[in-house]
PDB file of N, CA and C in Angstrom:
ATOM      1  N   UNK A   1       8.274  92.799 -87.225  1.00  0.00           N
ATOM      2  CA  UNK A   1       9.498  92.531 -86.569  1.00  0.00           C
ATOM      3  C   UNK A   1       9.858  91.062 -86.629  1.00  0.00           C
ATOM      4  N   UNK A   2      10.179  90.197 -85.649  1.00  0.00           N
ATOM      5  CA  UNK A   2      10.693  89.617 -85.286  1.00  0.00           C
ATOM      6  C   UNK A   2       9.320  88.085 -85.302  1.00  0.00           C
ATOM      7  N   UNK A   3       8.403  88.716 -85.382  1.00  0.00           N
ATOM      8  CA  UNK A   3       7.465  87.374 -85.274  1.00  0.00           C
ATOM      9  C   UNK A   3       7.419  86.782 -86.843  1.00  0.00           C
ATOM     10  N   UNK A   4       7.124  88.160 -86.937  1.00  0.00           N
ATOM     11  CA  UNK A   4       6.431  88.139 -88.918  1.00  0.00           C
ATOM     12  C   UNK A   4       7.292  87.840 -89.512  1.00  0.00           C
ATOM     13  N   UNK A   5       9.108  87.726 -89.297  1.00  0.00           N
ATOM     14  CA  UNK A   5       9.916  87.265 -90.035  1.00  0.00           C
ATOM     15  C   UNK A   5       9.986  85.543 -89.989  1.00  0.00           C
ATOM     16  N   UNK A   6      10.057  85.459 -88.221  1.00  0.00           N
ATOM     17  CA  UNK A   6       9.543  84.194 -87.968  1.00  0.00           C
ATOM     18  C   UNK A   6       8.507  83.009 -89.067  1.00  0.00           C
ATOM     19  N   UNK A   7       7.660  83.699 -89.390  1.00  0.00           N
ATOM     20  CA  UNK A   7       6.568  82.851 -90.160  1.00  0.00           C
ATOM     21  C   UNK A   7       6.778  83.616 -91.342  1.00  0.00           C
ATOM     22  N   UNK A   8       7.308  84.338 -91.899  1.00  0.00           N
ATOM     23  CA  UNK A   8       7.545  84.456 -93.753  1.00  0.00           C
ATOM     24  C   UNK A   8       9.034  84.002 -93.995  1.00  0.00           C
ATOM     25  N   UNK A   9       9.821  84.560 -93.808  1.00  0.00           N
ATOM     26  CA  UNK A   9      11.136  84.034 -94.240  1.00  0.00           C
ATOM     27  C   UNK A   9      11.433  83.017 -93.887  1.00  0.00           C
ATOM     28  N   UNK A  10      12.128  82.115 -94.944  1.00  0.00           N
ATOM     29  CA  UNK A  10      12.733  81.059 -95.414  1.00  0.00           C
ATOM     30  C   UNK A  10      14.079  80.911 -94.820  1.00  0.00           C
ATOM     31  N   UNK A  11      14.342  80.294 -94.053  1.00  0.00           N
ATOM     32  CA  UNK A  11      15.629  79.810 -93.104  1.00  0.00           C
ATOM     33  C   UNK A  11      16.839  80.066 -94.937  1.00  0.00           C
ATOM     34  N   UNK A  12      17.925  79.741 -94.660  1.00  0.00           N
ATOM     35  CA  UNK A  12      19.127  79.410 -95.376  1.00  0.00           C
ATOM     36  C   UNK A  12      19.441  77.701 -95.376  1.00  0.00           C
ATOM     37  N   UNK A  13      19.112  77.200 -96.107  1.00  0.00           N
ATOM     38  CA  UNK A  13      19.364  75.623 -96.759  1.00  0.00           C
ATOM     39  C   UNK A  13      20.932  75.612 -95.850  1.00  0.00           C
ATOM     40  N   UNK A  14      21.375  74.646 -95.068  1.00  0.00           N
ATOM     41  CA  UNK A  14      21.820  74.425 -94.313  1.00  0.00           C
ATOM     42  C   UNK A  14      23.052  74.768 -95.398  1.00  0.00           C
ATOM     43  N   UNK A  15      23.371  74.020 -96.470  1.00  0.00           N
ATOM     44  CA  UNK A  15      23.985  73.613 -97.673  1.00  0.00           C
ATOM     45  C   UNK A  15      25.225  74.914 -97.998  1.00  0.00           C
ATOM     46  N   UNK A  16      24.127  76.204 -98.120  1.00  0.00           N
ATOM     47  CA  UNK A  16      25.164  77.020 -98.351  1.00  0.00           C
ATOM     48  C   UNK A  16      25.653  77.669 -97.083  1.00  0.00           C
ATOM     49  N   UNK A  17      25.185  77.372 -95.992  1.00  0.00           N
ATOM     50  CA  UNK A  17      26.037  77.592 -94.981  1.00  0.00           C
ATOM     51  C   UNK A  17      27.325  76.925 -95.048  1.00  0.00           C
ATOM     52  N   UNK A  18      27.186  75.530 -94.998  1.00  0.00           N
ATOM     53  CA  UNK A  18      28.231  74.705 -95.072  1.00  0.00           C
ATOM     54  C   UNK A  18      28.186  73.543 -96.014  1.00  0.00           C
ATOM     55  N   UNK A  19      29.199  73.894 -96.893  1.00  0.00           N
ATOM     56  CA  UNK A  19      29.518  73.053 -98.643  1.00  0.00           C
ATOM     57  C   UNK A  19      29.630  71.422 -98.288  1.00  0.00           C
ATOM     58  N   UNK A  20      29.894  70.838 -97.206  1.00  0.00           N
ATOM     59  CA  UNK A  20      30.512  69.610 -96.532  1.00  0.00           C
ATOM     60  C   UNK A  20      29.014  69.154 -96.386  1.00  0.00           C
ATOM     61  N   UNK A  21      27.710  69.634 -96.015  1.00  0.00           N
ATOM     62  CA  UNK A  21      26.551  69.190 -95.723  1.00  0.00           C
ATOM     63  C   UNK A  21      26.517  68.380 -96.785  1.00  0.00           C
ATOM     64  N   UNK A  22      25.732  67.196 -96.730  1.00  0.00           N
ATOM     65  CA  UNK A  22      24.905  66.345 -98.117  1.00  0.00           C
ATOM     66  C   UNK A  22      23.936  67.087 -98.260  1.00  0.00           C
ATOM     67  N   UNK A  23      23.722  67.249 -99.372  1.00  0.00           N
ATOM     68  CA  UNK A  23      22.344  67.821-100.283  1.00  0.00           C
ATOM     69  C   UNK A  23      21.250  67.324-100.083  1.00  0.00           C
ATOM     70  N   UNK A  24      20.844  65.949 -99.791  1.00  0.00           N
ATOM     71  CA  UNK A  24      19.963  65.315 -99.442  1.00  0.00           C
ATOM     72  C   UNK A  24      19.482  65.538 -97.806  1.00  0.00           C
ATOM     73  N   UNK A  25      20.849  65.668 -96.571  1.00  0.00           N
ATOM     74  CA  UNK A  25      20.699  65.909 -95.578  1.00  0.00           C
ATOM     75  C   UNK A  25      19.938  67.391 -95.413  1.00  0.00           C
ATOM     76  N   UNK A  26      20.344  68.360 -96.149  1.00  0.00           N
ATOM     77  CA  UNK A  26      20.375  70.339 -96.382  1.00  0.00           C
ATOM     78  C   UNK A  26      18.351  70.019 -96.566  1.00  0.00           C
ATOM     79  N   UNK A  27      18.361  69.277 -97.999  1.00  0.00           N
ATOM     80  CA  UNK A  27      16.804  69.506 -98.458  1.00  0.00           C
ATOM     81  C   UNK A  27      15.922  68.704 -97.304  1.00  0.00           C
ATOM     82  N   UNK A  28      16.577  67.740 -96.563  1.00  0.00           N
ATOM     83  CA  UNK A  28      15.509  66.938 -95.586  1.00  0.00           C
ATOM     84  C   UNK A  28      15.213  68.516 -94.802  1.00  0.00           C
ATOM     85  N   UNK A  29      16.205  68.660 -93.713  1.00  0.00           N
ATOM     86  CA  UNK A  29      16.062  69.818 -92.932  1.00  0.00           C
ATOM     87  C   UNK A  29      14.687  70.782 -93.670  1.00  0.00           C
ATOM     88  N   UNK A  30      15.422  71.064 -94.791  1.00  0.00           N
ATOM     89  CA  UNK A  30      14.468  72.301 -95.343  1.00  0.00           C
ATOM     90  C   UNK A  30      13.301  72.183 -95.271  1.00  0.00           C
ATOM     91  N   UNK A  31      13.155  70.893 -95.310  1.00  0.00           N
ATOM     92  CA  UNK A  31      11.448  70.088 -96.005  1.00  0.00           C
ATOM     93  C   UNK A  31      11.016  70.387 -94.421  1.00  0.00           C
ATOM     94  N   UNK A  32      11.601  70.123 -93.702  1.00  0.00           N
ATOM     95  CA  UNK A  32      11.183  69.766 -91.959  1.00  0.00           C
ATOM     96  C   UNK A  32      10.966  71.588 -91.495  1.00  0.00           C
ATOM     97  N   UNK A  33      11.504  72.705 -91.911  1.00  0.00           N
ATOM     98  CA  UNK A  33      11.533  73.880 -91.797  1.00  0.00           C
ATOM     99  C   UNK A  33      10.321  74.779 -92.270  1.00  0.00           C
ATOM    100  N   UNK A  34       9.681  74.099 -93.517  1.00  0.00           N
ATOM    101  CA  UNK A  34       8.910  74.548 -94.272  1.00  0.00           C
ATOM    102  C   UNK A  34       7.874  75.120 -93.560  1.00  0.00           C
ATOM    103  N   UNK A  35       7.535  76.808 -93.724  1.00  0.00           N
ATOM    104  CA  UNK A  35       6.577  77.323 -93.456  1.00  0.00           C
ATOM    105  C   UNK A  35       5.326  76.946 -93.374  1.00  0.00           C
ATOM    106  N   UNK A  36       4.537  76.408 -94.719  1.00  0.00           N
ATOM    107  CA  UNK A  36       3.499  75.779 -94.445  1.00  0.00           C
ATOM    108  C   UNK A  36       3.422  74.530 -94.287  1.00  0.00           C
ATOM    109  N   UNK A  37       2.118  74.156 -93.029  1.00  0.00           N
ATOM    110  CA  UNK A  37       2.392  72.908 -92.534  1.00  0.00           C
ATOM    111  C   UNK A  37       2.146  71.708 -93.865  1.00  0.00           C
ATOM    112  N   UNK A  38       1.713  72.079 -94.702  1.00  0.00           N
ATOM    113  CA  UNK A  38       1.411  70.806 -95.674  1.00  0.00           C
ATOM    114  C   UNK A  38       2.659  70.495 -96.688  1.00  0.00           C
ATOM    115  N   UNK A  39       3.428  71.632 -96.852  1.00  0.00           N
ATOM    116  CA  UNK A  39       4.719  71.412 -97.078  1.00  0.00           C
ATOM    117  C   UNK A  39       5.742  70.385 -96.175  1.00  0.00           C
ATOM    118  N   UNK A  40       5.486  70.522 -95.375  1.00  0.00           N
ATOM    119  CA  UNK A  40       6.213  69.851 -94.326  1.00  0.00           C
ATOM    120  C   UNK A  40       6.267  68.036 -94.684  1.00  0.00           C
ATOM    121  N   UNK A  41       6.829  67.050 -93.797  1.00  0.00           N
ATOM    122  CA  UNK A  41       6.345  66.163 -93.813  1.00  0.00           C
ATOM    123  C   UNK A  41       5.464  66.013 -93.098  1.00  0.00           C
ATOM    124  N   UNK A  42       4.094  64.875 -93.404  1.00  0.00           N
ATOM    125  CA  UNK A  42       3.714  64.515 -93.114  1.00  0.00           C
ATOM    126  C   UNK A  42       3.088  63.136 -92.662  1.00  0.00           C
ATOM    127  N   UNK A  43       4.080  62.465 -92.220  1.00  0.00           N
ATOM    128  CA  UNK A  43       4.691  61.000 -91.542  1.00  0.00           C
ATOM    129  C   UNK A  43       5.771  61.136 -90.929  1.00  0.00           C
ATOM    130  N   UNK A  44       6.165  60.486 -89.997  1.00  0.00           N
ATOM    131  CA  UNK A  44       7.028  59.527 -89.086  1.00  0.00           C
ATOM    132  C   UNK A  44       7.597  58.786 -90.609  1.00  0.00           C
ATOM    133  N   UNK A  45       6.966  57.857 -91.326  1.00  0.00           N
ATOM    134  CA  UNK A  45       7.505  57.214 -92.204  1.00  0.00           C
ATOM    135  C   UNK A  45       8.191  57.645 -93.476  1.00  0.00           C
ATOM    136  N   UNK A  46       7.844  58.668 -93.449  1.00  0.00           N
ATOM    137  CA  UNK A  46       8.454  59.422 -95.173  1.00  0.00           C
ATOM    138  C   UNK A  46       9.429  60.149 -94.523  1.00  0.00           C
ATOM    139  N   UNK A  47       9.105  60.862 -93.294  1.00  0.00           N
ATOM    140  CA  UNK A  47      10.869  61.526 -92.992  1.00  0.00           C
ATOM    141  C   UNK A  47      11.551  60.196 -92.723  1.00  0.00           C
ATOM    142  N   UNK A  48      11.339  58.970 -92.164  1.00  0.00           N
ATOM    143  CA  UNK A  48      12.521  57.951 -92.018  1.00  0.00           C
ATOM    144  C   UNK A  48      12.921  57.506 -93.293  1.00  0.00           C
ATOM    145  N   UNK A  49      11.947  57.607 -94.318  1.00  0.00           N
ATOM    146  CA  UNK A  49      12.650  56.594 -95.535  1.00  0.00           C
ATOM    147  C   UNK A  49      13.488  57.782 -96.338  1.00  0.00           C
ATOM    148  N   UNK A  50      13.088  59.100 -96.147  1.00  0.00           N
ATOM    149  CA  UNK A  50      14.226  60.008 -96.890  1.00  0.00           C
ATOM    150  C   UNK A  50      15.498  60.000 -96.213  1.00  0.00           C
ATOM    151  N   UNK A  51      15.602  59.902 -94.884  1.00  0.00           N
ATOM    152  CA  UNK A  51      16.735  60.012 -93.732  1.00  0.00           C
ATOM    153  C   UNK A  51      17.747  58.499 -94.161  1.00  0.00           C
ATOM    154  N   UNK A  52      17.144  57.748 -94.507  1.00  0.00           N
ATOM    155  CA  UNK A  52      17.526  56.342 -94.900  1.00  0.00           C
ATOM    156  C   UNK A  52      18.504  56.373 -95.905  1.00  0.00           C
ATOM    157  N   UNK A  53      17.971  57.053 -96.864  1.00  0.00           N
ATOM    158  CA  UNK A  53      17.930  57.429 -98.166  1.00  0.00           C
ATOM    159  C   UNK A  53      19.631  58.244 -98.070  1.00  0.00           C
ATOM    160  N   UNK A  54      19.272  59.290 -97.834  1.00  0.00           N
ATOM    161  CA  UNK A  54      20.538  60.491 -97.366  1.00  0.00           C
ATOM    162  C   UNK A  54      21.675  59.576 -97.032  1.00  0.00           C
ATOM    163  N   UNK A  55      21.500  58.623 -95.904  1.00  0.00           N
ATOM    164  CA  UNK A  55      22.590  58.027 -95.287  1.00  0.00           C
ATOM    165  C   UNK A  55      23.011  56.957 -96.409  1.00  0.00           C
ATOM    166  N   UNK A  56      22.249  56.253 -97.146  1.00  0.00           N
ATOM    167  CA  UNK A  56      22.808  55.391 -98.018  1.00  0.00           C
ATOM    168  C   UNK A  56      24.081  56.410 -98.796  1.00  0.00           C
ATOM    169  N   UNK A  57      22.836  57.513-100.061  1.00  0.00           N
ATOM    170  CA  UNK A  57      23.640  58.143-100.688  1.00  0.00           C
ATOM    171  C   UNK A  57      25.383  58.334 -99.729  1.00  0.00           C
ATOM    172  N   UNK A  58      24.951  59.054 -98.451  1.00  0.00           N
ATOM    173  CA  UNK A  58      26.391  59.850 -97.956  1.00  0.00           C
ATOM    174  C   UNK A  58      27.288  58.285 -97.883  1.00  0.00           C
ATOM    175  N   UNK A  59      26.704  57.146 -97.570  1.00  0.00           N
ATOM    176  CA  UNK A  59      27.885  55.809 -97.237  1.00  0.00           C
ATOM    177  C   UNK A  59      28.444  56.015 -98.585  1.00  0.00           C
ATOM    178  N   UNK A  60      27.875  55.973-100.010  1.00  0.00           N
ATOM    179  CA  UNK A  60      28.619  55.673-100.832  1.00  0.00           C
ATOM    180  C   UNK A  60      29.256  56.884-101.559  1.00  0.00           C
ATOM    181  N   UNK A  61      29.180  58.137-100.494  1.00  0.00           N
ATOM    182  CA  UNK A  61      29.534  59.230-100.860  1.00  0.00           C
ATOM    183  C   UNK A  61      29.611  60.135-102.099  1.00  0.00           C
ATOM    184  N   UNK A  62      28.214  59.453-102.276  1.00  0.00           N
ATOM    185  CA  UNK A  62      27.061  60.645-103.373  1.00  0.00           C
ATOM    186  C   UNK A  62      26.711  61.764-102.585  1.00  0.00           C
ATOM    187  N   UNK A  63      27.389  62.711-102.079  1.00  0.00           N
ATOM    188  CA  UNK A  63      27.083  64.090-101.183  1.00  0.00           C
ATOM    189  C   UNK A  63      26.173  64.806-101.747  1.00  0.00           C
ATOM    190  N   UNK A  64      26.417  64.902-103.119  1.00  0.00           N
ATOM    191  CA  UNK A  64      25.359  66.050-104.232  1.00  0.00           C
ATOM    192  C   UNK A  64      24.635  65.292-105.048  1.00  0.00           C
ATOM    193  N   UNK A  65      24.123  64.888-104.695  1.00  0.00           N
ATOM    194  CA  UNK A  65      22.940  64.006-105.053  1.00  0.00           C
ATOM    195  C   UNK A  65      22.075  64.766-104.725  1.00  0.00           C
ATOM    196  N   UNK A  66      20.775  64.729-105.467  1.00  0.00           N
ATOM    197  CA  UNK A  66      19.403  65.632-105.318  1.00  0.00           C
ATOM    198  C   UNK A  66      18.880  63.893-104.848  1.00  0.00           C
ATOM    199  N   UNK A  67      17.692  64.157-104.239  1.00  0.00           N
ATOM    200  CA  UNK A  67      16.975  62.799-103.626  1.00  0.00           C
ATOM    201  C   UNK A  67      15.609  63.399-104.032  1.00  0.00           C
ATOM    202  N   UNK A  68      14.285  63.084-104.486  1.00  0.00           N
ATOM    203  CA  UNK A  68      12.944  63.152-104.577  1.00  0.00           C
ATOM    204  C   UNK A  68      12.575  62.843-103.224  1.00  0.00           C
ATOM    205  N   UNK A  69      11.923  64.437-102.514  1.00  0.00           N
ATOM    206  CA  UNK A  69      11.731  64.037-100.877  1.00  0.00           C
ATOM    207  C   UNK A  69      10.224  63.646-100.797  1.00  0.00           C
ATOM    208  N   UNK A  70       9.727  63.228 -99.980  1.00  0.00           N
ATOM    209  CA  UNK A  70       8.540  62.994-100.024  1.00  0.00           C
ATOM    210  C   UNK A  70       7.768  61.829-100.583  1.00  0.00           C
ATOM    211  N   UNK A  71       8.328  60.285-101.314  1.00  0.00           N
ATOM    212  CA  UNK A  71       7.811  60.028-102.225  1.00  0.00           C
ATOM    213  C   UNK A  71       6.736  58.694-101.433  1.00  0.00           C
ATOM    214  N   UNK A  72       7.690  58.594-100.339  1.00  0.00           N
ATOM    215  CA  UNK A  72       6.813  57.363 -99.309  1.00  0.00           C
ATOM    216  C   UNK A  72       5.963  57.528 -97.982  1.00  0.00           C
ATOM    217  N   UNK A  73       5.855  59.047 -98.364  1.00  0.00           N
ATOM    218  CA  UNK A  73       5.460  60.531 -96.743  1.00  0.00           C
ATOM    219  C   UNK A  73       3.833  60.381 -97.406  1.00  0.00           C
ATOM    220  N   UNK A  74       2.789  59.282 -96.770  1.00  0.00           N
ATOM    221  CA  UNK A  74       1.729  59.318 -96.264  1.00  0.00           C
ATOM    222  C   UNK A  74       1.094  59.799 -95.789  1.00  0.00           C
ATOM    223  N   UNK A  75       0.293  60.749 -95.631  1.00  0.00           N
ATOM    224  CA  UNK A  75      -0.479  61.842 -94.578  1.00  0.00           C
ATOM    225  C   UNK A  75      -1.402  60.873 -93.795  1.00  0.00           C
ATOM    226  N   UNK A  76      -1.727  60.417 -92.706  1.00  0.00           N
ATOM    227  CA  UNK A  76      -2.284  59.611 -91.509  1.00  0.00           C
ATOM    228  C   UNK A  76      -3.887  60.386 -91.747  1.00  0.00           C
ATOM    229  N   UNK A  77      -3.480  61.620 -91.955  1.00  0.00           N
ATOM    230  CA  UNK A  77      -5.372  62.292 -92.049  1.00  0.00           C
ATOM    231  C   UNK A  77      -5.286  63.453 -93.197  1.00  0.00           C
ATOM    232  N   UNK A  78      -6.420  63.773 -93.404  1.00  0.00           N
ATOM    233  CA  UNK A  78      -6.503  64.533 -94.581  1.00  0.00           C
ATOM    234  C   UNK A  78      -5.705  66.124 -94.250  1.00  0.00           C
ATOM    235  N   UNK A  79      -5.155  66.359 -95.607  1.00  0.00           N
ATOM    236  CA  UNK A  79      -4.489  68.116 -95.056  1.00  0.00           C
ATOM    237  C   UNK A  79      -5.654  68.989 -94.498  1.00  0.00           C
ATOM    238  N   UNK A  80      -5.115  69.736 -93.566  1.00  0.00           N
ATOM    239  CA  UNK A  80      -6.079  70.554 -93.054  1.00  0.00           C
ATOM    240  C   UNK A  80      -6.742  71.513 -94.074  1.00  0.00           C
ATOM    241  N   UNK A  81      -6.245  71.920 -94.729  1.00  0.00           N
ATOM    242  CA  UNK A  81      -7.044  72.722 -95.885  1.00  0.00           C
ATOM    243  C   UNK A  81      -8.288  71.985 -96.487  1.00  0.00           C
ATOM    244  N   UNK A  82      -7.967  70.955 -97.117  1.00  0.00           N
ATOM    245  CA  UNK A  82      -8.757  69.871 -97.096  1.00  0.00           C
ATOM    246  C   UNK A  82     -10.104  69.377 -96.070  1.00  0.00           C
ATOM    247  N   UNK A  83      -9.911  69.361 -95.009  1.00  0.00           N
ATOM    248  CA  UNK A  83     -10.592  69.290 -93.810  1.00  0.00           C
ATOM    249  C   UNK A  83     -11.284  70.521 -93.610  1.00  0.00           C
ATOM    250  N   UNK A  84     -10.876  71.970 -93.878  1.00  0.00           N
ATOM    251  CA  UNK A  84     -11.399  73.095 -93.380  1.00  0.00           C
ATOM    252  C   UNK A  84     -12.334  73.330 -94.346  1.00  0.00           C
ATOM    253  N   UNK A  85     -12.402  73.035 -95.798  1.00  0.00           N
ATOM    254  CA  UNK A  85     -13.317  73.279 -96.996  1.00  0.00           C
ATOM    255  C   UNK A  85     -14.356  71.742 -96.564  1.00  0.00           C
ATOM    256  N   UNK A  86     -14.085  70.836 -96.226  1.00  0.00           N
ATOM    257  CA  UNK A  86     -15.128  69.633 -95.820  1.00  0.00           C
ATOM    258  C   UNK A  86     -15.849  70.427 -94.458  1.00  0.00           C
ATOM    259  N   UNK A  87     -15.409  70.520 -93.449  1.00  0.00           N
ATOM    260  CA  UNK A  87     -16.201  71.257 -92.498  1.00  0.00           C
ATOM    261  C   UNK A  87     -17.011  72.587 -92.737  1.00  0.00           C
ATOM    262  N   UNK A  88     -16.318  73.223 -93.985  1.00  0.00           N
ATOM    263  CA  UNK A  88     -17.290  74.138 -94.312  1.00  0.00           C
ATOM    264  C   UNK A  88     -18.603  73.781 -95.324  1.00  0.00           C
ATOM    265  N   UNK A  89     -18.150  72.640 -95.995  1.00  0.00           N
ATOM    266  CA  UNK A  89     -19.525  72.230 -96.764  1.00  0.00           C
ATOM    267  C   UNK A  89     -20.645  71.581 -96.090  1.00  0.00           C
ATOM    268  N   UNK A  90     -20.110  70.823 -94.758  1.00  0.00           N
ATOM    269  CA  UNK A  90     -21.034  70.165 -94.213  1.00  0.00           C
ATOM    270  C   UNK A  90     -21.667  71.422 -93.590  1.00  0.00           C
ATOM    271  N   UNK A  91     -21.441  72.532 -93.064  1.00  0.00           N
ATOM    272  CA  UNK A  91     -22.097  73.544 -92.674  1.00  0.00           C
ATOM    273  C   UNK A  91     -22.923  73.945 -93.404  1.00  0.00           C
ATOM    274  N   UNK A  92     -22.896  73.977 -94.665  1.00  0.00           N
ATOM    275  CA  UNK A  92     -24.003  74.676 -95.260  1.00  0.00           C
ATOM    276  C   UNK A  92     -25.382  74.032 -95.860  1.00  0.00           C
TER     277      UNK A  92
END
């Protein structure tokens, strides 16, 4: 039902809801939506420098502009996947 759609389906990119969105603004969201957490961002600093980014493009009203998200998004600690295969080796 209603949970399991929750955690599998993929929201709608803001974008084709509404054509007026920036492309850069639509894919930040998305990135921030992303099901799995390592998809996601992971910094305070890489979502500000893409958000930065978006607003430049939209001042000089590059709306459809694709932006490379992620490129200054630092992870502070290792991905948990990462972490869960290290905690399992030290176990054995």
């Amino acid at each position: 039902g209603y949970v399991h759609s929750h955690m599998v389906v993929k929201p709608t990119p803001l974008i084709e809801i509404d054509k007026d969105i920036p492309t850069a603004l639509s894919d930040i969201i998305s990135k921030l939506l992303e099901k799995n957490a390592e998809d996601r961002y992971q910094s305070a600093y890489g979502l500000l420098h893409d958000l930065n980014k978006a607003q430049e493009l939209y001042s000089y009203g590059k709306n459809d502009e694709i932006v490379e998200l992620g490129t200054k998004d630092v992870p502070s600690r290792l991905p948990w996947s990462l972490s869960k295969k290290l905690i399992i080796l030290n176990l054995l």
